[in-house]
N, C-alpha and C. Protein backbone atom coordinates (compact mmCIF):
# COMPACT_ATOMS: atom_id res chain seq x y z
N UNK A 1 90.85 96.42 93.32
CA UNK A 1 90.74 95.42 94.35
C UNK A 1 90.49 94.05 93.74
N UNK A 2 89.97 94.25 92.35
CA UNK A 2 89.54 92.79 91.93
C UNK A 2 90.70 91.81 91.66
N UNK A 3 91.98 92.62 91.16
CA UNK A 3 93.05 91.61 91.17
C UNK A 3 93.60 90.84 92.41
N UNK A 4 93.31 91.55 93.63
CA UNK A 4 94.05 90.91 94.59
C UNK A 4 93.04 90.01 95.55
N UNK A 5 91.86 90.07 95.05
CA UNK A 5 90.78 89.14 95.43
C UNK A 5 90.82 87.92 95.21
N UNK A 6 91.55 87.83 93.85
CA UNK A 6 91.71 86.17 93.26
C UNK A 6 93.19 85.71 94.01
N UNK A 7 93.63 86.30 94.76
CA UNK A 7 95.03 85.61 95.46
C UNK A 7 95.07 85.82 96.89
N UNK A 8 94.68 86.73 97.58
CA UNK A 8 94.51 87.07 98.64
C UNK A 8 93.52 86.32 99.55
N UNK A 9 93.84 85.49 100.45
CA UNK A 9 92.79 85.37 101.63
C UNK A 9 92.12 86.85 101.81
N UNK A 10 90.84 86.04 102.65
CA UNK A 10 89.89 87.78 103.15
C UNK A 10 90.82 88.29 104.24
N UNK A 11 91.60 87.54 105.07
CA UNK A 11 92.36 87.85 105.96
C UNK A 11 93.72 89.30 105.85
N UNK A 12 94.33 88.39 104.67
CA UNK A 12 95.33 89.12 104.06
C UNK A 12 95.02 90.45 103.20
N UNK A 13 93.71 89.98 102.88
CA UNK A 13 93.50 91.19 101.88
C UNK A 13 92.70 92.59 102.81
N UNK A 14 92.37 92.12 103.82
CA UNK A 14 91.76 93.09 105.20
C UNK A 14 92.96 93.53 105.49
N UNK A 15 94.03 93.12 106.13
CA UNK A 15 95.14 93.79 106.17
C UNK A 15 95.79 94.62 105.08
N UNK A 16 96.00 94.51 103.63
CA UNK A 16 96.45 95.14 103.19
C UNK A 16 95.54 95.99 102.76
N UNK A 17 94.37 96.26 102.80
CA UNK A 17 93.51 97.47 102.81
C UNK A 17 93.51 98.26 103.63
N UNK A 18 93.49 98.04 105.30
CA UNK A 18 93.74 98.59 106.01
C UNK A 18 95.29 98.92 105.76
N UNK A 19 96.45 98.90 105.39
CA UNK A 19 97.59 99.18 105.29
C UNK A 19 97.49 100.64 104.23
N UNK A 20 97.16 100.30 103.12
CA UNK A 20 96.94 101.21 101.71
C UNK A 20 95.84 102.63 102.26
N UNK A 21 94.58 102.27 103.55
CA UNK A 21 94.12 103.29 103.56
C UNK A 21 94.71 104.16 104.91
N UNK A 22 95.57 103.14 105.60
CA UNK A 22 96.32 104.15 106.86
C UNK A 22 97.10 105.16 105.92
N UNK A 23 97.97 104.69 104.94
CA UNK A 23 98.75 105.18 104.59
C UNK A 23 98.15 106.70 102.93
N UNK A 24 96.91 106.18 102.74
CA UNK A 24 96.07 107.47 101.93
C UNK A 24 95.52 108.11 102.73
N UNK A 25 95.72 108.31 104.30
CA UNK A 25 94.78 109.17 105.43
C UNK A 25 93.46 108.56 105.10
N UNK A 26 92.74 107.38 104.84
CA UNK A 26 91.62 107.46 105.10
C UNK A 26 91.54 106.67 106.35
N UNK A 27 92.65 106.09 107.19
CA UNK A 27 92.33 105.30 108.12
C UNK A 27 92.83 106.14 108.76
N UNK A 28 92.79 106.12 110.87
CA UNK A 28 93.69 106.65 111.28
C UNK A 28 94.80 105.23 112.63
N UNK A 29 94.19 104.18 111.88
CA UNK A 29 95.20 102.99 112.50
C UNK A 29 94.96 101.86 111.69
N UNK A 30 95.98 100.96 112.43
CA UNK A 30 96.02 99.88 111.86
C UNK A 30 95.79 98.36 112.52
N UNK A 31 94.48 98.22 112.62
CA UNK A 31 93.62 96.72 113.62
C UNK A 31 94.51 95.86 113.50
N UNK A 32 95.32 95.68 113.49
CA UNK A 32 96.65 94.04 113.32
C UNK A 32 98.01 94.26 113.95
N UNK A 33 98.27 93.22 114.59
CA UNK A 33 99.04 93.13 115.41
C UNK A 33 100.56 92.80 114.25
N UNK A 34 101.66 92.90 114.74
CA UNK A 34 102.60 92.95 113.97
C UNK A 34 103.02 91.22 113.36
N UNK A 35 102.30 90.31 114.13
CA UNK A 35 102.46 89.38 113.99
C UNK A 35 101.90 88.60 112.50
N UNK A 36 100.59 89.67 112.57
CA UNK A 36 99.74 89.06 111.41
C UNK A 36 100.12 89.67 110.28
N UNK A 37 100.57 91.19 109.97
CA UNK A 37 101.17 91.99 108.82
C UNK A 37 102.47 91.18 108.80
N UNK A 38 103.36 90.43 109.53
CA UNK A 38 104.46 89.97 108.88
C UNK A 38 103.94 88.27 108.51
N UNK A 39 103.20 87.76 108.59
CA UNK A 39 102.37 86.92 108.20
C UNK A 39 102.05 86.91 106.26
N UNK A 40 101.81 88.32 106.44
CA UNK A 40 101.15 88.73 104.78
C UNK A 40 102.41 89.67 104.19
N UNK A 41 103.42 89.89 104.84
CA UNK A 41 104.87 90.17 104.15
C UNK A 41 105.71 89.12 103.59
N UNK A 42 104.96 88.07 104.53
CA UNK A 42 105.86 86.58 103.90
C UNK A 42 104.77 86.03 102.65
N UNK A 43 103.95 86.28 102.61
CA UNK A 43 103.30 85.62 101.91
C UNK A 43 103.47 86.47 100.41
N UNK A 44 103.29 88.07 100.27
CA UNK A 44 103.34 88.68 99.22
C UNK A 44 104.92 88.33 98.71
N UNK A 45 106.12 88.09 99.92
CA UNK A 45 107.25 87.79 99.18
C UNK A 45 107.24 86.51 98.00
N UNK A 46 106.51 85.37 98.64
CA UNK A 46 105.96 84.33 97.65
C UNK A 46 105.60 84.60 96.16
N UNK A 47 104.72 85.47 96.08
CA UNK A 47 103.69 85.60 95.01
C UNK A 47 104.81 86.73 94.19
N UNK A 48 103.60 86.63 92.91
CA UNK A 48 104.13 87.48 91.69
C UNK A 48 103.45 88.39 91.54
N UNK A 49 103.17 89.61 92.27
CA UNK A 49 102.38 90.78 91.68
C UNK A 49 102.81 91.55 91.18
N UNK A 50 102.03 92.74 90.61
CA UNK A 50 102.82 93.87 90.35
C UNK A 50 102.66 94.84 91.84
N UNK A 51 103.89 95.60 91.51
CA UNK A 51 104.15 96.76 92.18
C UNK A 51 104.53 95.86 93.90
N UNK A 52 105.42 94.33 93.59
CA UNK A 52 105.49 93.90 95.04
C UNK A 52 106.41 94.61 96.00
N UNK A 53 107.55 94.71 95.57
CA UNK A 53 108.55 95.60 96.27
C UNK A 53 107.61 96.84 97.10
N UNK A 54 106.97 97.73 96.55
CA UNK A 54 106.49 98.56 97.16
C UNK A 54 105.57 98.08 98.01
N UNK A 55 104.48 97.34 97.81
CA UNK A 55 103.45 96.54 98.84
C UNK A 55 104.38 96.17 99.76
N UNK A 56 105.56 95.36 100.43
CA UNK A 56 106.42 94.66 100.94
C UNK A 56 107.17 95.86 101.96
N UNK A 57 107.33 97.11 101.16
CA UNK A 57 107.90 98.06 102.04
C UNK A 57 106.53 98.56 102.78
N UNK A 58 105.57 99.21 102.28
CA UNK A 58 104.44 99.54 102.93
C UNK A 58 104.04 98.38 104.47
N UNK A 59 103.98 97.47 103.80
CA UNK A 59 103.57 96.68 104.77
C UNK A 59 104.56 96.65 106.21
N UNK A 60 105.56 96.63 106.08
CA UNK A 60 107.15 96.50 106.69
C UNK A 60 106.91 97.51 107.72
N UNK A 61 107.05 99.09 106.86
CA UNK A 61 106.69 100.20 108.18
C UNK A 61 105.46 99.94 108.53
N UNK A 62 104.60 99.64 107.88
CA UNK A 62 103.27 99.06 109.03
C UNK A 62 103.41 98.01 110.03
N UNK A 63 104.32 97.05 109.99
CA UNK A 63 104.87 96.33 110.84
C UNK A 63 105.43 97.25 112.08
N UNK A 64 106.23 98.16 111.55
CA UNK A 64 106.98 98.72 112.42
C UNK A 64 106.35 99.90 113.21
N UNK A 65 105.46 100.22 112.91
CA UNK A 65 104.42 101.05 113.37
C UNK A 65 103.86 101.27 114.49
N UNK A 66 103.41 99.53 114.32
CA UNK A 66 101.94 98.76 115.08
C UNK A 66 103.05 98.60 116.16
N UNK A 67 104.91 97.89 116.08
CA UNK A 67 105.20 97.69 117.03
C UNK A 67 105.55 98.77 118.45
N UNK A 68 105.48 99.86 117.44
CA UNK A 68 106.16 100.95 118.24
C UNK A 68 104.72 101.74 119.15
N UNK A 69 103.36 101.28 118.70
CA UNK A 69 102.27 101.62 119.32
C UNK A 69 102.34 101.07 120.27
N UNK A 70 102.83 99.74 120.32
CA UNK A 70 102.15 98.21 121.17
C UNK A 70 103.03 98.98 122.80
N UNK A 71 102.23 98.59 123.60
CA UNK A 71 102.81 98.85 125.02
C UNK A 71 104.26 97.79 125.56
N UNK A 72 105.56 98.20 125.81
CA UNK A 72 106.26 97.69 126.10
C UNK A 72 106.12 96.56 127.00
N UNK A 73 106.45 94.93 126.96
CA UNK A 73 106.10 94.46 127.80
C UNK A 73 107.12 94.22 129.51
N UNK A 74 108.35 94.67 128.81
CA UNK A 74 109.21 95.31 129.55
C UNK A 74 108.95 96.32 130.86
N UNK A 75 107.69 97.39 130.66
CA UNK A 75 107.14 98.11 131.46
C UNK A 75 106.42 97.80 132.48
């Protein structure tokens, strides 16, 4: 966690924790609306980490996730 502390807002980096532990079963959701995970998809596209491609997909189906939870507003 210490590497992504020095680049990460607390914001961004709350989201992608919550992302990494939905996806190790230690969470069983994800507190962010799809608006704010594609918020921190644009932002990791920016930056130079390692392993970004994969963070970028993770995040993505977590995008897609949260939208498919969200109640249609259509309904």
């Amino acid at each position: 966690m210490g590497f992504f502390s020095q680049f990460f807002s607390p914001k961004r980096q709350r989201i992608i924790e919550s992302v990494r532990n939905y996806y190790s079963g230690k969470g069983d959701k994800i507190p962010y609306s799809p608006k704010e995970i594609r918020e921190a998809i644009e932002w990791v596209k920016k930056t130079d980490i390692e392993n970004k491609e994969m963070l970028i997909e993770k995040l993505t189906m977590a995008e897609l996730l949260v939208q498919a939870k969200e109640p249609s507003k259509s309904r």
